[in-house]
Each structure stands twice: as C-alpha cells, then as structure tokens.
C-alpha atoms as a PDB file:
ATOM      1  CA  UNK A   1      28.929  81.172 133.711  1.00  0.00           C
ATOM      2  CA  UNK A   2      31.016  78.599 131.806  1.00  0.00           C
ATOM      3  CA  UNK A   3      29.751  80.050 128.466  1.00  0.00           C
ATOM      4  CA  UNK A   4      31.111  83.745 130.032  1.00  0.00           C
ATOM      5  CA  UNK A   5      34.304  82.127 130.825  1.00  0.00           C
ATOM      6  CA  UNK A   6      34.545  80.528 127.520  1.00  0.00           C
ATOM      7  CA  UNK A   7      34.409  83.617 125.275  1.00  0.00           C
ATOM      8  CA  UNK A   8      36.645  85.979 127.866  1.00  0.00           C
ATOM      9  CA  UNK A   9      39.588  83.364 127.025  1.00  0.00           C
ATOM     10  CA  UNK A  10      38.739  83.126 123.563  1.00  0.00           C
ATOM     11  CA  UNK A  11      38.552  86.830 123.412  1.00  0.00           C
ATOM     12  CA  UNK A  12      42.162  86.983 125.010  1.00  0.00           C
ATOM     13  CA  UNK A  13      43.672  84.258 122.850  1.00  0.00           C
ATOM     14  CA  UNK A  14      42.441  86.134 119.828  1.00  0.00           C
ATOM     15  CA  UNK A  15      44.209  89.432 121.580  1.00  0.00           C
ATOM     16  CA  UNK A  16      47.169  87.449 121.751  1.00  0.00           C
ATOM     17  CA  UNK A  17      47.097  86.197 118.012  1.00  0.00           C
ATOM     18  CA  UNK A  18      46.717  89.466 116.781  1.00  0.00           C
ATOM     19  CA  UNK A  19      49.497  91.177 118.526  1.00  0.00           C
ATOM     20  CA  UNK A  20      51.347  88.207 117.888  1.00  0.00           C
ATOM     21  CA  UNK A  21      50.977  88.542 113.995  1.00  0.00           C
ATOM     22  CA  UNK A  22      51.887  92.331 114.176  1.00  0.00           C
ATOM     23  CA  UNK A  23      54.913  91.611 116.100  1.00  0.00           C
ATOM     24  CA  UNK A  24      56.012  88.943 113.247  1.00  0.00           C
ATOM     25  CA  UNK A  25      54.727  91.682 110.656  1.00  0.00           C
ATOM     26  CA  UNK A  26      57.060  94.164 112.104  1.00  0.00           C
ATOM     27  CA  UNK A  27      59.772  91.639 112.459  1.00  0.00           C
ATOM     28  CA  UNK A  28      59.329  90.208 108.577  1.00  0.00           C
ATOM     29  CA  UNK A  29      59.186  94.263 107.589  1.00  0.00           C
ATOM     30  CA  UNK A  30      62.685  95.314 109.261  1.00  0.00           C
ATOM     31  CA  UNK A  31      64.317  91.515 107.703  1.00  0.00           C
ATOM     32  CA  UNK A  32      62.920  92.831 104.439  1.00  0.00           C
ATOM     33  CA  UNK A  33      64.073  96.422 104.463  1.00  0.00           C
ATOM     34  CA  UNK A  34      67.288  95.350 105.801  1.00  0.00           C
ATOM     35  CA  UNK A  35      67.668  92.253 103.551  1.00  0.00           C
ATOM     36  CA  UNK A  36      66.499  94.409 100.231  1.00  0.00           C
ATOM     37  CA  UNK A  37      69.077  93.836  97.639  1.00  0.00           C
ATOM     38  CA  UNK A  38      70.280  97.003  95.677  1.00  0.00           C
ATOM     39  CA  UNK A  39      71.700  97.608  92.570  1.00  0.00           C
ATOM     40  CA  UNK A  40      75.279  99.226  91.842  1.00  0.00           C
ATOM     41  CA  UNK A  41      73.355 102.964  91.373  1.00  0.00           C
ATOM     42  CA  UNK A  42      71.376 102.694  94.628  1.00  0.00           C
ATOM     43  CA  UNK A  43      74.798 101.630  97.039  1.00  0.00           C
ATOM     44  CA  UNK A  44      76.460 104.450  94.972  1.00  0.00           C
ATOM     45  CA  UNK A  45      73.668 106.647  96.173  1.00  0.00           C
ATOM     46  CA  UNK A  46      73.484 105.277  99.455  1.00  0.00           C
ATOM     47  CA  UNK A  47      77.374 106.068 100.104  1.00  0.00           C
ATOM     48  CA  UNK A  48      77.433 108.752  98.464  1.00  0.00           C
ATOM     49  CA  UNK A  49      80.131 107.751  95.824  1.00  0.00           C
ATOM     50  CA  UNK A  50      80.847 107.122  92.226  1.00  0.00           C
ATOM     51  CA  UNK A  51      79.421 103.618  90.770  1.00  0.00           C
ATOM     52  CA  UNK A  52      83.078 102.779  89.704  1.00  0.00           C
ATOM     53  CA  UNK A  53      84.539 102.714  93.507  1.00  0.00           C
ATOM     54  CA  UNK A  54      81.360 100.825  94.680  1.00  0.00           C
ATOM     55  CA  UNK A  55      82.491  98.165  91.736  1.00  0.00           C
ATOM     56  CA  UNK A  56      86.157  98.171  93.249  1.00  0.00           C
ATOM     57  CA  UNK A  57      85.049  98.547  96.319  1.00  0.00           C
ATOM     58  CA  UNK A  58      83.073  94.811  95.898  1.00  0.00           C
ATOM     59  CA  UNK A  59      86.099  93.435  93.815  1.00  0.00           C
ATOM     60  CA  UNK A  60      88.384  94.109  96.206  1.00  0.00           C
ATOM     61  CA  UNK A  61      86.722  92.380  99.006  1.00  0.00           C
ATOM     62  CA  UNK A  62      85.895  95.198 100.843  1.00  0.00           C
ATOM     63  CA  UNK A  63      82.563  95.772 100.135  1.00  0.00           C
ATOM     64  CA  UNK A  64      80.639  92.694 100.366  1.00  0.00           C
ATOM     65  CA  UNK A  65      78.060  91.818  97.205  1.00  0.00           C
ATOM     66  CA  UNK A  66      75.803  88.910  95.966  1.00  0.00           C
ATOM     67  CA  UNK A  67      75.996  87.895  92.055  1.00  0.00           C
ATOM     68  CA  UNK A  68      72.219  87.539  91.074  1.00  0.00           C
ATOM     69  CA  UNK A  69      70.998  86.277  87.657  1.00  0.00           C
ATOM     70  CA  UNK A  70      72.940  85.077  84.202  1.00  0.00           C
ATOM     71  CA  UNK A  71      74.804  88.380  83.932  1.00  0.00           C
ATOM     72  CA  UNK A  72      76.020  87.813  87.692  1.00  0.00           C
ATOM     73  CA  UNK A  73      75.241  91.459  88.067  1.00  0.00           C
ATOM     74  CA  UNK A  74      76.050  93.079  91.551  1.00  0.00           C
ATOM     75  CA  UNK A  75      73.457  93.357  94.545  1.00  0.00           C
ATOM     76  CA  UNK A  76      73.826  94.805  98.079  1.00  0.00           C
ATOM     77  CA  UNK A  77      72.153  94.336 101.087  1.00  0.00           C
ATOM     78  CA  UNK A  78      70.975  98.267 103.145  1.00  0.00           C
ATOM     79  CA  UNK A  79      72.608  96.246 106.429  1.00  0.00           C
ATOM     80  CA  UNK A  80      76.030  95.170 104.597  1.00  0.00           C
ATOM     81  CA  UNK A  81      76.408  98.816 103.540  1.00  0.00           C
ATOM     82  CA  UNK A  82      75.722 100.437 106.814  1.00  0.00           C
ATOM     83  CA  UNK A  83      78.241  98.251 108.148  1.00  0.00           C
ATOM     84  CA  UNK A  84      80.651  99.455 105.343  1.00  0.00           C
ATOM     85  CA  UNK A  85      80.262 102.746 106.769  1.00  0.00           C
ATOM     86  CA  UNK A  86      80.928 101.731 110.267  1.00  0.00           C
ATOM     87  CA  UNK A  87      84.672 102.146 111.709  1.00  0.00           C
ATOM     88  CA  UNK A  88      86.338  99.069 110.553  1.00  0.00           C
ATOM     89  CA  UNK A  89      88.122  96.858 112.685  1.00  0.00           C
ATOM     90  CA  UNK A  90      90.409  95.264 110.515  1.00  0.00           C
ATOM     91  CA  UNK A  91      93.881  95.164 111.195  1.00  0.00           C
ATOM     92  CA  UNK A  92      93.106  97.605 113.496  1.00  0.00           C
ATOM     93  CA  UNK A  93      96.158  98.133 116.405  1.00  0.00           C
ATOM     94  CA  UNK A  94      95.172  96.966 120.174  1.00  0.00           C
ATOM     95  CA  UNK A  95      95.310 100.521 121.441  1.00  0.00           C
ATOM     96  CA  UNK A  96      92.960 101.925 118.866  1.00  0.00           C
ATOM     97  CA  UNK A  97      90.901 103.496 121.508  1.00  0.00           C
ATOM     98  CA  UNK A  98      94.082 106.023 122.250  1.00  0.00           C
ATOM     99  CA  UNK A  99      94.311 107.611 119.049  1.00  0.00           C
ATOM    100  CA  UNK A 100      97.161 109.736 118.509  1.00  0.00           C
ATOM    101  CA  UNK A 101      97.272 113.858 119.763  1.00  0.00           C
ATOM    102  CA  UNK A 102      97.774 116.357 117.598  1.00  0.00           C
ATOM    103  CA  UNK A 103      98.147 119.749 118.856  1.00  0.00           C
ATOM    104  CA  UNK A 104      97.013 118.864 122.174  1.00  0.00           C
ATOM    105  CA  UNK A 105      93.720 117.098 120.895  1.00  0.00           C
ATOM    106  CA  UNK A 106      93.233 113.688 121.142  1.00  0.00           C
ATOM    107  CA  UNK A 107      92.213 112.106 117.980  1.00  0.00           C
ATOM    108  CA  UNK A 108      90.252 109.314 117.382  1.00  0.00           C
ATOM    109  CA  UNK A 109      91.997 106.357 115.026  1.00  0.00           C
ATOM    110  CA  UNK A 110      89.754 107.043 111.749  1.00  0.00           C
ATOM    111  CA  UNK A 111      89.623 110.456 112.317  1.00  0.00           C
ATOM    112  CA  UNK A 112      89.976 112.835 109.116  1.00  0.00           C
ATOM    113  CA  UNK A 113      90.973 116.222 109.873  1.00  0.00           C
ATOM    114  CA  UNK A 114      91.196 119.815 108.255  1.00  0.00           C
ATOM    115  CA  UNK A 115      94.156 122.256 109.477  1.00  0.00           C
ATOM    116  CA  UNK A 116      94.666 125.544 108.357  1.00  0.00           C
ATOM    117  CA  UNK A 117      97.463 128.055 108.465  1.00  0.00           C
ATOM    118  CA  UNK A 118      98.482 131.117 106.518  1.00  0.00           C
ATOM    119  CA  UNK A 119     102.596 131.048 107.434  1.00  0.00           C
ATOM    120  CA  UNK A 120     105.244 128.747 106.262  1.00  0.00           C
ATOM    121  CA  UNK A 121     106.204 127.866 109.428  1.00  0.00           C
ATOM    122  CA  UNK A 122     102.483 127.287 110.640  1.00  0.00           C
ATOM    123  CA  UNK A 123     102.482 124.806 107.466  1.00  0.00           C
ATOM    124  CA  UNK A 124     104.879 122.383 109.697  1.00  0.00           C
ATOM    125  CA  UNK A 125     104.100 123.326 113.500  1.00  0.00           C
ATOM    126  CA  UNK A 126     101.376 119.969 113.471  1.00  0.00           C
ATOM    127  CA  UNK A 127     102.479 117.751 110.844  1.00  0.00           C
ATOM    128  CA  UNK A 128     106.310 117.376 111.055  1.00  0.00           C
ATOM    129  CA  UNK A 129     105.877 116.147 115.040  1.00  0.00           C
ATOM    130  CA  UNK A 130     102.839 114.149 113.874  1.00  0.00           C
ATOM    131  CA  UNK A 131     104.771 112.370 110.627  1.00  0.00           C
ATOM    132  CA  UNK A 132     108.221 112.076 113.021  1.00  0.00           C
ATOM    133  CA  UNK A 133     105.881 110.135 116.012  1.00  0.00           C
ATOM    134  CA  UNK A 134     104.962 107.710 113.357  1.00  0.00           C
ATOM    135  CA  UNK A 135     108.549 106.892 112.404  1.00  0.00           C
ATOM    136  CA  UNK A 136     109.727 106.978 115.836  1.00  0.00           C
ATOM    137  CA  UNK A 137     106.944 104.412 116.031  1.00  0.00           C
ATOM    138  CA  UNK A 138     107.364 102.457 112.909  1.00  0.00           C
ATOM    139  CA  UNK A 139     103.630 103.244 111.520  1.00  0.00           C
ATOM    140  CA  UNK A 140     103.345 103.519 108.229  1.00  0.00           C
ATOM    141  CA  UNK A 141     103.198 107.277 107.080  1.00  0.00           C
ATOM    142  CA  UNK A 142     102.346 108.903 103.914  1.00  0.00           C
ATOM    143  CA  UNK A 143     103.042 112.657 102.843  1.00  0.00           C
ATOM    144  CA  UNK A 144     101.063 113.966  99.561  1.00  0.00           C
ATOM    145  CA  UNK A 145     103.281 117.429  98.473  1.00  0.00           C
ATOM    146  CA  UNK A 146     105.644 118.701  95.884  1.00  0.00           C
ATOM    147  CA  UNK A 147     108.241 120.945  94.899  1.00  0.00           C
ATOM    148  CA  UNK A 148     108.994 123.515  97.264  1.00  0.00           C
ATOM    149  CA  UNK A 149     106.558 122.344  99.907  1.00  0.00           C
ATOM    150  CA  UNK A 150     108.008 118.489 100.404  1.00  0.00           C
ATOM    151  CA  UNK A 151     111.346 120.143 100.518  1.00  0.00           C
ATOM    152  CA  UNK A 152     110.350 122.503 103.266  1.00  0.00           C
ATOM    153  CA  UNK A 153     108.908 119.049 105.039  1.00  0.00           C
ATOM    154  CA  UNK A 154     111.713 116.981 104.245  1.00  0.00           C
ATOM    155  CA  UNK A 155     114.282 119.671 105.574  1.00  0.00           C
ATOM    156  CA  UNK A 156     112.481 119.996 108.723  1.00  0.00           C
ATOM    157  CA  UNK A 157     112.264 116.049 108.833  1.00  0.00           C
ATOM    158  CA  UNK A 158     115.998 115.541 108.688  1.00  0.00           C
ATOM    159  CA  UNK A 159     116.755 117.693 111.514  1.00  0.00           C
ATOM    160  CA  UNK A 160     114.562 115.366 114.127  1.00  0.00           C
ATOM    161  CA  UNK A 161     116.279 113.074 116.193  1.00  0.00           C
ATOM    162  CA  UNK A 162     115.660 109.812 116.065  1.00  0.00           C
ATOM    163  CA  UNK A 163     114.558 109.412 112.543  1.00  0.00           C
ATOM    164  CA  UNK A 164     115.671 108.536 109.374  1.00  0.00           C
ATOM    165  CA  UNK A 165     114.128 110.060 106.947  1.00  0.00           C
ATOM    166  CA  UNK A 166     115.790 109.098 103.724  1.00  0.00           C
ATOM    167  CA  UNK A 167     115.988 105.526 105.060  1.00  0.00           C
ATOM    168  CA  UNK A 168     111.939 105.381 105.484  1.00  0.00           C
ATOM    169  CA  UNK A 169     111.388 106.371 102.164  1.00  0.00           C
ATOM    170  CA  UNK A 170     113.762 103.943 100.817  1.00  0.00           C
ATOM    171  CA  UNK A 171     112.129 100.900 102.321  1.00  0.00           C
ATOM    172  CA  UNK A 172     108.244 102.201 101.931  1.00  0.00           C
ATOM    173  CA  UNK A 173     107.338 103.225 105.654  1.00  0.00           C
ATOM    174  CA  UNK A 174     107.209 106.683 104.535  1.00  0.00           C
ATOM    175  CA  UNK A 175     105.591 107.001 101.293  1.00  0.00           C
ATOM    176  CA  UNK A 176     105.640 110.212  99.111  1.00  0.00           C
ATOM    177  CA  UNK A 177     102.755 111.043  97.223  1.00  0.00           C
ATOM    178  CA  UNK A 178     103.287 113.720  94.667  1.00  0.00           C
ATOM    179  CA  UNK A 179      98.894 113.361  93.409  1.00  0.00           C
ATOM    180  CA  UNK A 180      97.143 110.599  94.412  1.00  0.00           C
ATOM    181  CA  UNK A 181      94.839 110.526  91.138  1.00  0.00           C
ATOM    182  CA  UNK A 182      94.019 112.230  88.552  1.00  0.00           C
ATOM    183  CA  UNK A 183      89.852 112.567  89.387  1.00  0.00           C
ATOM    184  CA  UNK A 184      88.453 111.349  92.098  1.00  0.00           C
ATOM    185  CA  UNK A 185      87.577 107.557  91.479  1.00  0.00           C
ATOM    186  CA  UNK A 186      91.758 107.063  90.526  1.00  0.00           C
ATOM    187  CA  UNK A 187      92.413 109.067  93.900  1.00  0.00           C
ATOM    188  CA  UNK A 188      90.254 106.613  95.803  1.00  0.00           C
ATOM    189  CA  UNK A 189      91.997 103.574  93.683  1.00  0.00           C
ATOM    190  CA  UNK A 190      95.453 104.661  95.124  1.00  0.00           C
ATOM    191  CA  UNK A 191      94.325 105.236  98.886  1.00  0.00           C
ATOM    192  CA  UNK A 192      92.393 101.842  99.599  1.00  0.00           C
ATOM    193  CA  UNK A 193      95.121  99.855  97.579  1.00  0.00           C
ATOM    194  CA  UNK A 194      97.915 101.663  99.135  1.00  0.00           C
ATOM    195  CA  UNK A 195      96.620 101.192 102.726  1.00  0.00           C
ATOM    196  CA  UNK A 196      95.594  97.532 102.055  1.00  0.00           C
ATOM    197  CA  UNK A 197      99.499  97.378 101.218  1.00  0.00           C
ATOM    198  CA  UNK A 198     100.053  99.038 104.391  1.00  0.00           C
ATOM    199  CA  UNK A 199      97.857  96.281 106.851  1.00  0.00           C
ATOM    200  CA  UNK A 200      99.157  93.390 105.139  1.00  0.00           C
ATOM    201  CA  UNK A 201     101.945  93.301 107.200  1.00  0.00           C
ATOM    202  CA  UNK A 202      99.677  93.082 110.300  1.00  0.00           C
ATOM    203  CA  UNK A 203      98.189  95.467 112.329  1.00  0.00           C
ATOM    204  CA  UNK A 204      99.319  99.476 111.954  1.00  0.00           C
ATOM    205  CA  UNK A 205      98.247 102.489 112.202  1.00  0.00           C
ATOM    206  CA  UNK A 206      98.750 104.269 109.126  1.00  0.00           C
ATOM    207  CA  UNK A 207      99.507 108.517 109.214  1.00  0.00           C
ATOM    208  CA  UNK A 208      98.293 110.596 106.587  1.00  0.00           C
ATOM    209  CA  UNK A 209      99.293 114.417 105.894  1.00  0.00           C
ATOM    210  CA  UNK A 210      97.897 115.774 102.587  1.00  0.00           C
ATOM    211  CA  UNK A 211      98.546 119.234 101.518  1.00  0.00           C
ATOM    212  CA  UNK A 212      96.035 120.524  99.576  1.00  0.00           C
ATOM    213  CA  UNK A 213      98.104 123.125  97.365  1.00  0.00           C
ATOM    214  CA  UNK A 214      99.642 120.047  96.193  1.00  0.00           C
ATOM    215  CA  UNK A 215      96.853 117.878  95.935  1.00  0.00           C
ATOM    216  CA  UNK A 216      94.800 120.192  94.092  1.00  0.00           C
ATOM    217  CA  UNK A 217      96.874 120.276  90.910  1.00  0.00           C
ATOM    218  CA  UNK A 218      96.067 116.880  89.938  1.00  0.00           C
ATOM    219  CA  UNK A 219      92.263 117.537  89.615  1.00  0.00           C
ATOM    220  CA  UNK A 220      90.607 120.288  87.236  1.00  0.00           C
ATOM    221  CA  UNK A 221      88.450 122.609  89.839  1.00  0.00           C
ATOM    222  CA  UNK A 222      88.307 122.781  93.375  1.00  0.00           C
ATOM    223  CA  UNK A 223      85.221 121.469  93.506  1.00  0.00           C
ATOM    224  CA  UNK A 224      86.286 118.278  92.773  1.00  0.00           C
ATOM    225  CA  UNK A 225      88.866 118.417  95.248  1.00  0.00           C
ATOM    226  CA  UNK A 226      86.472 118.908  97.715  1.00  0.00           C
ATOM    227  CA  UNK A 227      84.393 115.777  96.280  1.00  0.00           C
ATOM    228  CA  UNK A 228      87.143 113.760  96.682  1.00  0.00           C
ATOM    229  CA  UNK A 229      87.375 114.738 100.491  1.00  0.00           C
ATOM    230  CA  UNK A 230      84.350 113.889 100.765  1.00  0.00           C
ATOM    231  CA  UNK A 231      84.281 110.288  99.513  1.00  0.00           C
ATOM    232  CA  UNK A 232      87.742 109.864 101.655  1.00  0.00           C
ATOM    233  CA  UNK A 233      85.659 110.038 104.826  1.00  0.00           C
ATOM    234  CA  UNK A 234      84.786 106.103 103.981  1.00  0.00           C
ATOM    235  CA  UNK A 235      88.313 105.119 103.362  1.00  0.00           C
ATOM    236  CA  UNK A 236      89.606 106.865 106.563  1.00  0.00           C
ATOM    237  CA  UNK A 237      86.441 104.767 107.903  1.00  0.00           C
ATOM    238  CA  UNK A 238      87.463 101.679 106.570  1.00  0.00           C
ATOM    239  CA  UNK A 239      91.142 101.590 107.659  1.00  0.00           C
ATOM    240  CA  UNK A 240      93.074 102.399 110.888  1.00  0.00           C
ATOM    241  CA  UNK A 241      94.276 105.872 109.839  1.00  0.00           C
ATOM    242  CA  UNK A 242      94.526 109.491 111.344  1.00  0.00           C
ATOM    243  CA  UNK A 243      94.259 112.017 108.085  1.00  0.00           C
ATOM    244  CA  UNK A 244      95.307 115.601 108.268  1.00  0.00           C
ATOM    245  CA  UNK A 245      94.454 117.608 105.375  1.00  0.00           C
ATOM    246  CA  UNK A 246      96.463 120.818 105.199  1.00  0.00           C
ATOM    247  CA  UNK A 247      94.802 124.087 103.918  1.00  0.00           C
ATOM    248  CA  UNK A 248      96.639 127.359 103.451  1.00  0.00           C
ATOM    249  CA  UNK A 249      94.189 129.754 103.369  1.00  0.00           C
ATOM    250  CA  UNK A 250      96.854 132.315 101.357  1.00  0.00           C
ATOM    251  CA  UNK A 251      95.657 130.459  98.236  1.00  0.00           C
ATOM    252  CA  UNK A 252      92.417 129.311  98.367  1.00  0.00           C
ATOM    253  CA  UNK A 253      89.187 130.732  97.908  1.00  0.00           C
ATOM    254  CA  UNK A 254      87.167 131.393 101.082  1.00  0.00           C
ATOM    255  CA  UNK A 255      84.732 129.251  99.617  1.00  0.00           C
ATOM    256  CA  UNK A 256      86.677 126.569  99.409  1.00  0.00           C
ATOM    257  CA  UNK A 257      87.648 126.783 103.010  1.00  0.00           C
ATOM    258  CA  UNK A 258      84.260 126.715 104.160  1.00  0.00           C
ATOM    259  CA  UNK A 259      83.380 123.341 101.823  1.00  0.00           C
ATOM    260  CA  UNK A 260      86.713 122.036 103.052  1.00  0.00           C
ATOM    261  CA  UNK A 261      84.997 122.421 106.747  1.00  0.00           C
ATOM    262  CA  UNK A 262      82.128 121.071 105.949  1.00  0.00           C
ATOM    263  CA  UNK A 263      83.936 118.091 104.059  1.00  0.00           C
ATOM    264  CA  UNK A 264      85.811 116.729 107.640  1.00  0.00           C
ATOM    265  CA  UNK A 265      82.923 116.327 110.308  1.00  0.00           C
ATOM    266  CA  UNK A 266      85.685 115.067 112.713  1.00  0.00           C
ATOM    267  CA  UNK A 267      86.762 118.333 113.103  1.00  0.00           C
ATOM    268  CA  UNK A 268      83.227 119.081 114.731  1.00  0.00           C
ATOM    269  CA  UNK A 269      84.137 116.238 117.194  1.00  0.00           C
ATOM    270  CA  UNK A 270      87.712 117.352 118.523  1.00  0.00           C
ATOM    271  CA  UNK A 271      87.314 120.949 118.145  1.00  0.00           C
ATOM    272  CA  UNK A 272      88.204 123.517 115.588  1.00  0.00           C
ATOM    273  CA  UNK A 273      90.524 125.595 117.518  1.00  0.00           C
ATOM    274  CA  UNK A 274      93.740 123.668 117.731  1.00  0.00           C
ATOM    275  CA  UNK A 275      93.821 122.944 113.980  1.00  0.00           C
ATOM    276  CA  UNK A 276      93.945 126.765 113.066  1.00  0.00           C
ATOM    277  CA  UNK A 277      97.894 127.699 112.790  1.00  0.00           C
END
C-alpha cells in the first residue's frame, strides 16, 4: 500500500516537473522572440520603411537601439519596434481621447485621413474650418500648397473671425509648406523634425492639411507619393497630430485614388462618406 502510494506521488511530482519545464520553455521562447535583436534591414522591413529613416529614426531618439560589437552597429529589439508603432504618448494633450471633428466625424488624435473633392470650393469646405479651429486654439498648424491653391486657402483664411492669419505665419504657429522633400526619406526628415519642433514647447496638438496637387510636384511619379503616405502613417503614429490629405480627383489618375485609399486605413475607421466633397 505504501509502495502504491509512493509511486502515485512520484508519478504526480514528475507531472508537475514536466509541465513545469514547458511552461518555462514557453516563457524562455516568447523572452527570446521578443528580445531577438535585429539588424537595420530587418526593422526597415518590419516597419515597412527605408533603412535611412530607421537610422534617423534611432539618432533622433525616437526609435530606441542597442550598439553591439567594435563597429557599434545598430540592433533592435521585435518588442521596442512594436511599441514604435503604437500611438505615442508623448507630449500628447490631456484631452487626447476627444480628437477633433471634421465634417461631423469625430477623429481620433493620430488619425491620418484622405478627402476628396472635384470643385474649388469643395477644396476648402473641411480644411479652412479645421486649420481656423487650430488657431482659434493656438495648436500648431501646418498647410503643404502652392501657387494658386495656398492663395485660394489663405484668402478664405483672412476672412475668418478671430484669426490672424498673417500674424501665425509670422511667429511659426502656422507653418507653410510649399514640398516637404524631395523623395520620400527627406519628406519624412522634415515631418518628425518639424513636429519635434512643434512639442517642444509642451504638449499640442499639431493640424496637418496636405494637398496633394501640391505635394506631388516635389517627387518624380505618383507612386512614390503614395509611398510616402504610406510611411507617414508612423509619424502621424508617433506624434499628437490629425492629418488630412487632400485629393482632387480632377487631376489624378483613378488609380491613384484607389492607392491613396488604401494608403490611410483611418479612413476605414471614421467612415468614408464625410470626407468625399
């Protein structure tokens, strides 16, 4: 009887070493996979950008990254990145969870958004309320257009009450951006410097309107404009920002437009509809 009783606990204790070493097994296999250093190429792939921003990105301070070996090359942890991609809190204003409404919609702080119209005046029904709120605010506000179109804005902006137009450009809380870079690792450059300018200050939120007409000039196929949207989903991301990326569809390809949808995932989120004008 005692010899019975003998081997049932020993049998059990062995039960419980075993599950016990699987459970540390597991354990030591998620520390490891989460703890694996990678190389420059593999974050790059990982985020889904250029090697160059992943560098600046890690110079900056953004993007922490462990100097391994005599050439004090870069290496990144899978767990650091994934927090990269998350929302960052940084500097981030105590209402963040209001967002701002455009159009009626209620968007998110980080949220990247394509609009699209096909009239001159549609070009200005969502962005000249949106860029006047932020002034009216004092939030830090940046416009990317030329020639004819940042006149049209810049008319429309000096006949709201309340603002000063002129004076907000003159002392940097409204920035005009006539290209933010000529490919997309210099467009990148401009955007994470220019909003780390922004923050320094303290917490803001920080209004974006790009029109793409504009914007496209400065890089050699639409394509790469659309890469660049892309890769702006991490800044957005990053910093406390609302981006609206303007789209007449009376000069670009239809092709375009539908990679432009594709390229701001947001949009899924808070609805298509009121961003058509």
């Amino acid at each position: 009887m005692l010899s019975e009783s003998l081997a049932f606990f020993y049998s059990l204790f062995t039960a419980q070493t075993i599950l016990t070493s699987a459970i540390l097994s597991c354990r030591e296999t998620k520390v490891t996979v989460s703890d694996r250093l990678l190389n420059t190429a593999e974050a790059a792939r990982l985020l889904r950008v250029s090697q160059a921003s992943v560098r600046r990105w890690s110079d900056s301070g953004l993007l922490e990254a462990r100097r391994v070996g005599r050439r004090r090359e870069r290496r990144f942890t899978q767990r650091d990145l994934e927090n990269f991609l998350k929302p960052g809190s940084t500097a981030t204003p105590r209402n963040a969870d209001q967002g701002v409404f455009v159009g009626g919609a209620r968007v998110p702080i980080h949220g990247h958004l394509a609009t699209f119209y096909n009239t001159d005046e549609g070009r200005l029904r969502l962005t000249v309320r949106f860029l006047r709120d932020a002034l009216l605010l004092g939030q830090r506000c940046f416009l990317a257009a030329e020639g004819k179109v940042l006149d049209a804005y810049l008319e429309a902006l000096r006949r709201e009450k309340g603002i000063d137009v002129d004076a907000a450009i003159a002392n940097g809380s409204f920035g005009i951006v006539p290209g933010p870079g000529a490919d997309v690792d210099a467009a990148l450059a401009f955007w994470n410097q220019s909003m780390s300018d922004a923050i320094a200050g303290g917490p803001t939120l920080i209004r974006v309107v790009g029109e793409m007409a504009s914007e496209r000039t400065v890089f050699p196929t639409d394509e790469e404009m659309i890469k660049y949207e892309v890769a702006y989903n991490l800044i957005a991301k990053r910093f406390p920002t609302v981006t609206l990326c303007q789209y007449d569809v009376r000069v670009f390809s239809g092709k375009t437009i539908f990679d432009a949808l594709r390229a701001h995932p947001d949009l899924y989120e808070v609805g298509l509809a009121s961003f058509l004008v």
